[in-house]
Protein backbone atom coordinates (compact mmCIF):
# COMPACT_ATOMS: atom_id res chain seq x y z
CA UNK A 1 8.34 -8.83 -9.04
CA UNK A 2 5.34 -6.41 -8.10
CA UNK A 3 2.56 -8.63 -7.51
CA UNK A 4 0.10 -5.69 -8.52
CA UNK A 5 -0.50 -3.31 -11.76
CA UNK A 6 1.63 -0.13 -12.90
CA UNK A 7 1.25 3.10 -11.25
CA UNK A 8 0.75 2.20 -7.51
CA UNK A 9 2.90 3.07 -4.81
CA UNK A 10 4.55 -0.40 -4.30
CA UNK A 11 5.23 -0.12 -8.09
CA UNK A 12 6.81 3.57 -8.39
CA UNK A 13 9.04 2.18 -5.16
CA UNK A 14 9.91 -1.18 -6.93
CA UNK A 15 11.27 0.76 -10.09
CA UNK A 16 12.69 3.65 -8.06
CA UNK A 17 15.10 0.40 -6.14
CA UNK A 18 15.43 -1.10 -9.52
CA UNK A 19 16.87 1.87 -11.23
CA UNK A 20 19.39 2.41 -8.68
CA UNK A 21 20.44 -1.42 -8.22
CA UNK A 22 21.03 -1.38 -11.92
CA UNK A 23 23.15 1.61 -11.36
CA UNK A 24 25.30 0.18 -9.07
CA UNK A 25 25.47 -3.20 -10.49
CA UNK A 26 25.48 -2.03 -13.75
CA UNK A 27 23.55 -4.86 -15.03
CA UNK A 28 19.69 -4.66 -16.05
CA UNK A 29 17.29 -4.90 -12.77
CA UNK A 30 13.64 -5.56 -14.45
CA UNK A 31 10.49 -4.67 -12.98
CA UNK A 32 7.76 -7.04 -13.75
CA UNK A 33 3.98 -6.23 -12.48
CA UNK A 34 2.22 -9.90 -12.42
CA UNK A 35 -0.87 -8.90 -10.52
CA UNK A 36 -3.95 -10.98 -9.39
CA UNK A 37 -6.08 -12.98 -6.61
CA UNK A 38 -5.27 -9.74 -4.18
CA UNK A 39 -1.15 -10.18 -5.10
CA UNK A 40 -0.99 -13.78 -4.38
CA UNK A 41 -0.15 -14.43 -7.85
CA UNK A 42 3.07 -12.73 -8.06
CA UNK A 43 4.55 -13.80 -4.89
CA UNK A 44 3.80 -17.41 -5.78
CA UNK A 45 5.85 -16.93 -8.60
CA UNK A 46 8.42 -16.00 -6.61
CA UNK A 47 7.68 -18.56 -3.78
CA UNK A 48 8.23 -21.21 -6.56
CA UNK A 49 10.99 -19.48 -8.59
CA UNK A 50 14.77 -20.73 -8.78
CA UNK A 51 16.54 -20.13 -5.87
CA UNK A 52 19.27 -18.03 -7.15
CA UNK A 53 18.57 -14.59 -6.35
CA UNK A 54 17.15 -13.37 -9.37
CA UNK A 55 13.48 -12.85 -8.58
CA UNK A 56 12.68 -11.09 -5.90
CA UNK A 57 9.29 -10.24 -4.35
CA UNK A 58 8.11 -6.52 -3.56
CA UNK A 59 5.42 -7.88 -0.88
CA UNK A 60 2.62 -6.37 0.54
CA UNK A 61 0.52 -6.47 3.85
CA UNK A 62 -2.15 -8.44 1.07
CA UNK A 63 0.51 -11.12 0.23
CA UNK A 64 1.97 -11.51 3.63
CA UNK A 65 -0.66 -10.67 6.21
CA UNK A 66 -4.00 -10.38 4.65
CA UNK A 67 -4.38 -13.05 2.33
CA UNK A 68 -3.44 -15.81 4.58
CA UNK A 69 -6.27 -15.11 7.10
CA UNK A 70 -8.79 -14.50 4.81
CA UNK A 71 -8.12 -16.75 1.86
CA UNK A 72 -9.10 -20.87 2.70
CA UNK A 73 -6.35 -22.00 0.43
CA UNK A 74 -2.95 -20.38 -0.36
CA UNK A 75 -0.54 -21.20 -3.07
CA UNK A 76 2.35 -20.53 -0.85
CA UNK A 77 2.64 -20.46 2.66
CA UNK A 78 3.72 -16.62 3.42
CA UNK A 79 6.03 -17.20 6.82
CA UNK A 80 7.92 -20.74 5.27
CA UNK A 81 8.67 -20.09 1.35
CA UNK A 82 10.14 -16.99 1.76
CA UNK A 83 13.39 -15.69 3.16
CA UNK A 84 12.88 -11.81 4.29
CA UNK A 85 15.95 -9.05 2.74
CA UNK A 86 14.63 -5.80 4.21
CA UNK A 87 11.42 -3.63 5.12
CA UNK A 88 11.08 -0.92 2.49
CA UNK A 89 8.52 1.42 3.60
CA UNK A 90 5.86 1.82 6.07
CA UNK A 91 2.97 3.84 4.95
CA UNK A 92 -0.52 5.32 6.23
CA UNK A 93 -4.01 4.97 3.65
CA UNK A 94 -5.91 7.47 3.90
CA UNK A 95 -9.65 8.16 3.54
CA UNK A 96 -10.43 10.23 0.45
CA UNK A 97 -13.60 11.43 -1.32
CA UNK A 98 -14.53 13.21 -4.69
CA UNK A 99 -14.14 17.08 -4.08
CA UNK A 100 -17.89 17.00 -5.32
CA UNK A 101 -19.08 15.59 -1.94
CA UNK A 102 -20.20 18.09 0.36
CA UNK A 103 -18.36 17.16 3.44
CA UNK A 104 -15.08 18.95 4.67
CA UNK A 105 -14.11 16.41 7.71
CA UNK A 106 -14.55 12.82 8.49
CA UNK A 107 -17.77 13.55 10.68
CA UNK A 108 -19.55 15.61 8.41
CA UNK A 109 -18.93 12.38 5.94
CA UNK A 110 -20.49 9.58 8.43
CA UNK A 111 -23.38 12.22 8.99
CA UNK A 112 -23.63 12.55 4.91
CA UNK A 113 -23.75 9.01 4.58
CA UNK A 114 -25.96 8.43 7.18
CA UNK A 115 -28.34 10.85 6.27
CA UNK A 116 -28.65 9.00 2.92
CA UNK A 117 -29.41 5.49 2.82
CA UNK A 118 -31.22 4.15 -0.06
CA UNK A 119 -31.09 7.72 -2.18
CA UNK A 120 -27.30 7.62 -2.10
CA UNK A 121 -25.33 4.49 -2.26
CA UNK A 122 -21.86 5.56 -1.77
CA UNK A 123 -19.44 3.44 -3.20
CA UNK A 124 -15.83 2.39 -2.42
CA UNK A 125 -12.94 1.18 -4.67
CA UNK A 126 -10.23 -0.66 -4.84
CA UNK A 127 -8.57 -4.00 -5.38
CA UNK A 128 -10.70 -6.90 -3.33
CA UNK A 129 -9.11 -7.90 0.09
CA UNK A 130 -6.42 -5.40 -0.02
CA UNK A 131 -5.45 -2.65 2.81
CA UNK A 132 -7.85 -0.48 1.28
CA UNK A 133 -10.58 -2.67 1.09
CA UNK A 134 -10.18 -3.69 4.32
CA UNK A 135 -10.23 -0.10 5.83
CA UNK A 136 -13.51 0.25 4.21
CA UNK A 137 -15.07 -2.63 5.46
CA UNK A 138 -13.80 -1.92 8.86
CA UNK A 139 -14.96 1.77 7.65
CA UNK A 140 -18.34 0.79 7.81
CA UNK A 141 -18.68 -1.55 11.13
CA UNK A 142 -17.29 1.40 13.35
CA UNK A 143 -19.30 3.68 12.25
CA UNK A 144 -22.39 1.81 11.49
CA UNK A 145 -22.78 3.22 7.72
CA UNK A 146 -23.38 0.98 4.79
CA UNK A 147 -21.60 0.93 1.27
CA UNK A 148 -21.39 -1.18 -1.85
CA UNK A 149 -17.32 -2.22 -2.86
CA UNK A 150 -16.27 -1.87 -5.98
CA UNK A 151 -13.05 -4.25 -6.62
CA UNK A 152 -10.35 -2.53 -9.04
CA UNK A 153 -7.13 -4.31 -10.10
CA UNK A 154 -5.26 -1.93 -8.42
CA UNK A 155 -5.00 2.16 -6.91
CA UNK A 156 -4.41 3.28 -10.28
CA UNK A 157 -7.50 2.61 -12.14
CA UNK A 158 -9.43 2.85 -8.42
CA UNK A 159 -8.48 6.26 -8.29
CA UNK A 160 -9.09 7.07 -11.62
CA UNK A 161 -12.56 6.31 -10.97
CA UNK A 162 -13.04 8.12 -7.80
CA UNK A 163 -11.85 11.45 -9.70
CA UNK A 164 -14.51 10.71 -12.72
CA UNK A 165 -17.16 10.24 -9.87
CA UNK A 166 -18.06 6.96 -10.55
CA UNK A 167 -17.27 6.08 -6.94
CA UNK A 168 -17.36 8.35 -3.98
CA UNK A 169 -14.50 7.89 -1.71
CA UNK A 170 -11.97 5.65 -1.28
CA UNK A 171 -8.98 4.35 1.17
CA UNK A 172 -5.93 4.87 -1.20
CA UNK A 173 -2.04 5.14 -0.18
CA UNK A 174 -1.20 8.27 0.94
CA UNK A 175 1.55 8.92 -1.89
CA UNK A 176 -1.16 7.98 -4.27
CA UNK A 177 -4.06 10.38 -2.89
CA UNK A 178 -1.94 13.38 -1.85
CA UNK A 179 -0.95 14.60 -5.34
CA UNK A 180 -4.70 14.95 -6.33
CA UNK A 181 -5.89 16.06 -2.80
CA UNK A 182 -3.35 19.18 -3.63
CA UNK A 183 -4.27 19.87 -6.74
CA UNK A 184 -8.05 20.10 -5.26
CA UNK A 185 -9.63 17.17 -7.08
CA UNK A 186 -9.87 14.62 -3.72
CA UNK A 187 -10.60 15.74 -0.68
CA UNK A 188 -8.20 13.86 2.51
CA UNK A 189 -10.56 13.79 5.90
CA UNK A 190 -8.56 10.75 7.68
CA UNK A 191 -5.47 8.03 8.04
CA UNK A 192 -5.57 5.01 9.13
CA UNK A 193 -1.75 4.68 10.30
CA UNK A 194 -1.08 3.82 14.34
CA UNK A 195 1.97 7.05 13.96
CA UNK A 196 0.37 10.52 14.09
CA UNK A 197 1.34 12.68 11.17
CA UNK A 198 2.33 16.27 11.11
CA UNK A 199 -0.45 18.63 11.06
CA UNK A 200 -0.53 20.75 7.69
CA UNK A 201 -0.51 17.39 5.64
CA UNK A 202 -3.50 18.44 3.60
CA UNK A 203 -5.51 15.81 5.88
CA UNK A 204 -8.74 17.30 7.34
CA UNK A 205 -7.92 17.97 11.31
CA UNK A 206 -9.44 16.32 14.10
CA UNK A 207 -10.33 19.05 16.01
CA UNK A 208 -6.96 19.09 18.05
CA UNK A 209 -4.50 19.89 15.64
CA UNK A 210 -3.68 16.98 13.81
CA UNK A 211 -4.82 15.07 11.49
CA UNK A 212 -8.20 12.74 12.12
CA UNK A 213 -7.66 8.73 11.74
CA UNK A 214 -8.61 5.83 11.89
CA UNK A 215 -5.45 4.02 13.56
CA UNK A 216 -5.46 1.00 13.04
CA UNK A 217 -4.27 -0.16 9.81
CA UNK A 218 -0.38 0.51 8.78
CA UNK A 219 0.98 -0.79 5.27
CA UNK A 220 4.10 -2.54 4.95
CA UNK A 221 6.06 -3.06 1.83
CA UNK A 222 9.04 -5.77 1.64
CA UNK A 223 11.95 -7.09 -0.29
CA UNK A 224 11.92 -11.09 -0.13
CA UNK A 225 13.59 -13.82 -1.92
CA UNK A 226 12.48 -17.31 -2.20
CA UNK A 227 13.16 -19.51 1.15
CA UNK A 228 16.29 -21.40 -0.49
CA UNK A 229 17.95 -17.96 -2.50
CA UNK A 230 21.56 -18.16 -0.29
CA UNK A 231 22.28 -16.43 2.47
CA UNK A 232 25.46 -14.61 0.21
CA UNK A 233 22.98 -13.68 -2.00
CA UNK A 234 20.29 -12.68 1.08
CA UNK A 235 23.77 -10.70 2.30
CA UNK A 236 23.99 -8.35 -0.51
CA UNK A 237 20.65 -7.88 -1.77
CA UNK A 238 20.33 -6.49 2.11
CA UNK A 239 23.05 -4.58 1.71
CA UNK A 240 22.76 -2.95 -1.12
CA UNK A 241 19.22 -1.85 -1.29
CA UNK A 242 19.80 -0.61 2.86
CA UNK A 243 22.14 1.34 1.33
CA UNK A 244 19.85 3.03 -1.49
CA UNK A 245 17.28 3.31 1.28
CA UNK A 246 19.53 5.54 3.52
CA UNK A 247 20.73 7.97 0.42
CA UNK A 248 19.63 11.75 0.04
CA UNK A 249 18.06 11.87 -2.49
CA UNK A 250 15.92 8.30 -2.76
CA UNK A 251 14.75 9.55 0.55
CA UNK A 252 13.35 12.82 -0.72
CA UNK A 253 11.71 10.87 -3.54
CA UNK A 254 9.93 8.48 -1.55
CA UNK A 255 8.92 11.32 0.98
CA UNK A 256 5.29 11.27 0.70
CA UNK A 257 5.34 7.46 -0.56
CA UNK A 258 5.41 6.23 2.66
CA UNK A 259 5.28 7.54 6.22
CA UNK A 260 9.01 5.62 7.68
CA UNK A 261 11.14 4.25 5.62
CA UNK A 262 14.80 1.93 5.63
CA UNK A 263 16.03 -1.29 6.11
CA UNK A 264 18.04 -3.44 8.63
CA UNK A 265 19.51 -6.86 9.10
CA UNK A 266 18.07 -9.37 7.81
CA UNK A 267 15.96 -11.56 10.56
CA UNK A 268 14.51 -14.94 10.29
CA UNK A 269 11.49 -13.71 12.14
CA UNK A 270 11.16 -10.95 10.22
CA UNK A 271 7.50 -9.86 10.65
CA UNK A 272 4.85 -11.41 8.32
């Protein structure tokens, strides 16, 4: 279960895992995107689904960290009604623009925006309350700029809109953003991830050889069951999806789709 639309990151990683669990289980492993209320949606489906190992949840920092502080009332409680299988992938957003703008780095775009208030209203998108929508709120108190949020169901259409210039910039996934930043249509000035990437990533520099961030915000996708799925069936979902993790080639295909990547025992305590 991907609690979000088509074409994002967390779904191109759900259906990457599915393919190969079908593979070697040789059984049908379906991907279903039930998206809504910020991902809360889909993972109370799976919160309140049988507890036989069946559905599993692809969760998010939304449905497992974000939602629960900012929401009043939750359908599920995200630390009790699940039991944790694995981390999948942790991965940096990054801070992208329209290759229109006229800005090359991340201070020549808090100047730009600065020097425009009330003749340009610069506009960010994506899905309300998400990672991305959070950076650009928290976008906007450090650097004392103002913008108007656009809510998207998803990266998908977000970014679709950034590239038709309906919106201006954006905090998308950095497997999302990349492919357009190198075919020239997005420009990348900044991450948000705590690890500092490799300079050369196509990310605007800081001025000391690396790329500029924010670092504060790190994305985390997971593989949970229900809080009564077995722990057999816990056991070799674990198991079997470390061990896709940790192969050749799914690693070169989720290069770029997150920033570390794998899987380990299964904890109770496994972080939230």
């Amino acid at each position: 279960m991907v609690p979000f639309p088509p074409g994002g990151s967390l779904d191109i990683a759900g259906r990457l895992i599915a393919q190969r669990l079908a593979e070697a289980w040789g059984q049908a492993v379906v991907v279903e995107n039930k998206p809504g209320a910020g991902g809360n949606i889909g993972a109370d489906f799976v919160a309140k689904s049988a507890p036989d190992g069946y559905t599993i949840l692809l969760g998010a920092l939304s449905t497992h960290a974000v939602n629960p502080s900012l929401y009043a009332k939750m359908p599920y409680d995200a630390a009790k009604d699940f039991a944790p299988i694995t981390l999948i992938a942790i991965t940096p957003n990054v801070l992208v623009v329209n290759a229109a703008l006229p800005v090359s780095n991340v201070r020549e775009f808090i100047a730009y925006t600065k020097a425009n208030p009330g003749k340009l209203v610069v506009r960010f998108g994506q899905q309300r309350q998400r990672a991305g929508h959070l950076a650009g709120e928290l976008y906007k108190v450090e650097t004392g700029t103002d913008a108007v949020h656009i809510p998207f169901k998803g990266g998908a259409p977000a970014t679709q809109a950034l590239l038709a210039g309906d919106t201006q910039f954006m905090f998308d996934n950095l497997a999302n953003a990349m492919a357009q930043v190198k075919a020239g249509k997005l420009k990348a000035l900044a991450v948000t991830t705590a690890q500092t990437l490799e300079a050369g990533a196509g990310i605007a520099d800081d001025g000391r050889g690396r790329p500029a961030g924010f670092r504060h915000l790190d994305v985390v996708r997971t593989l949970r069951a229900g809080r009564h799925a077995a722990p057999p069936i816990i056991a070799k979902w674990n198991a079997d999806v470390t061990r896709i993790l940790t192969t050749p080639d799914v690693r070169a295909k989720l290069d770029g789709r997150r920033r570390r990547a794998g899987a380990g025992h299964v904890r109770s305590n496994s972080r939230r």
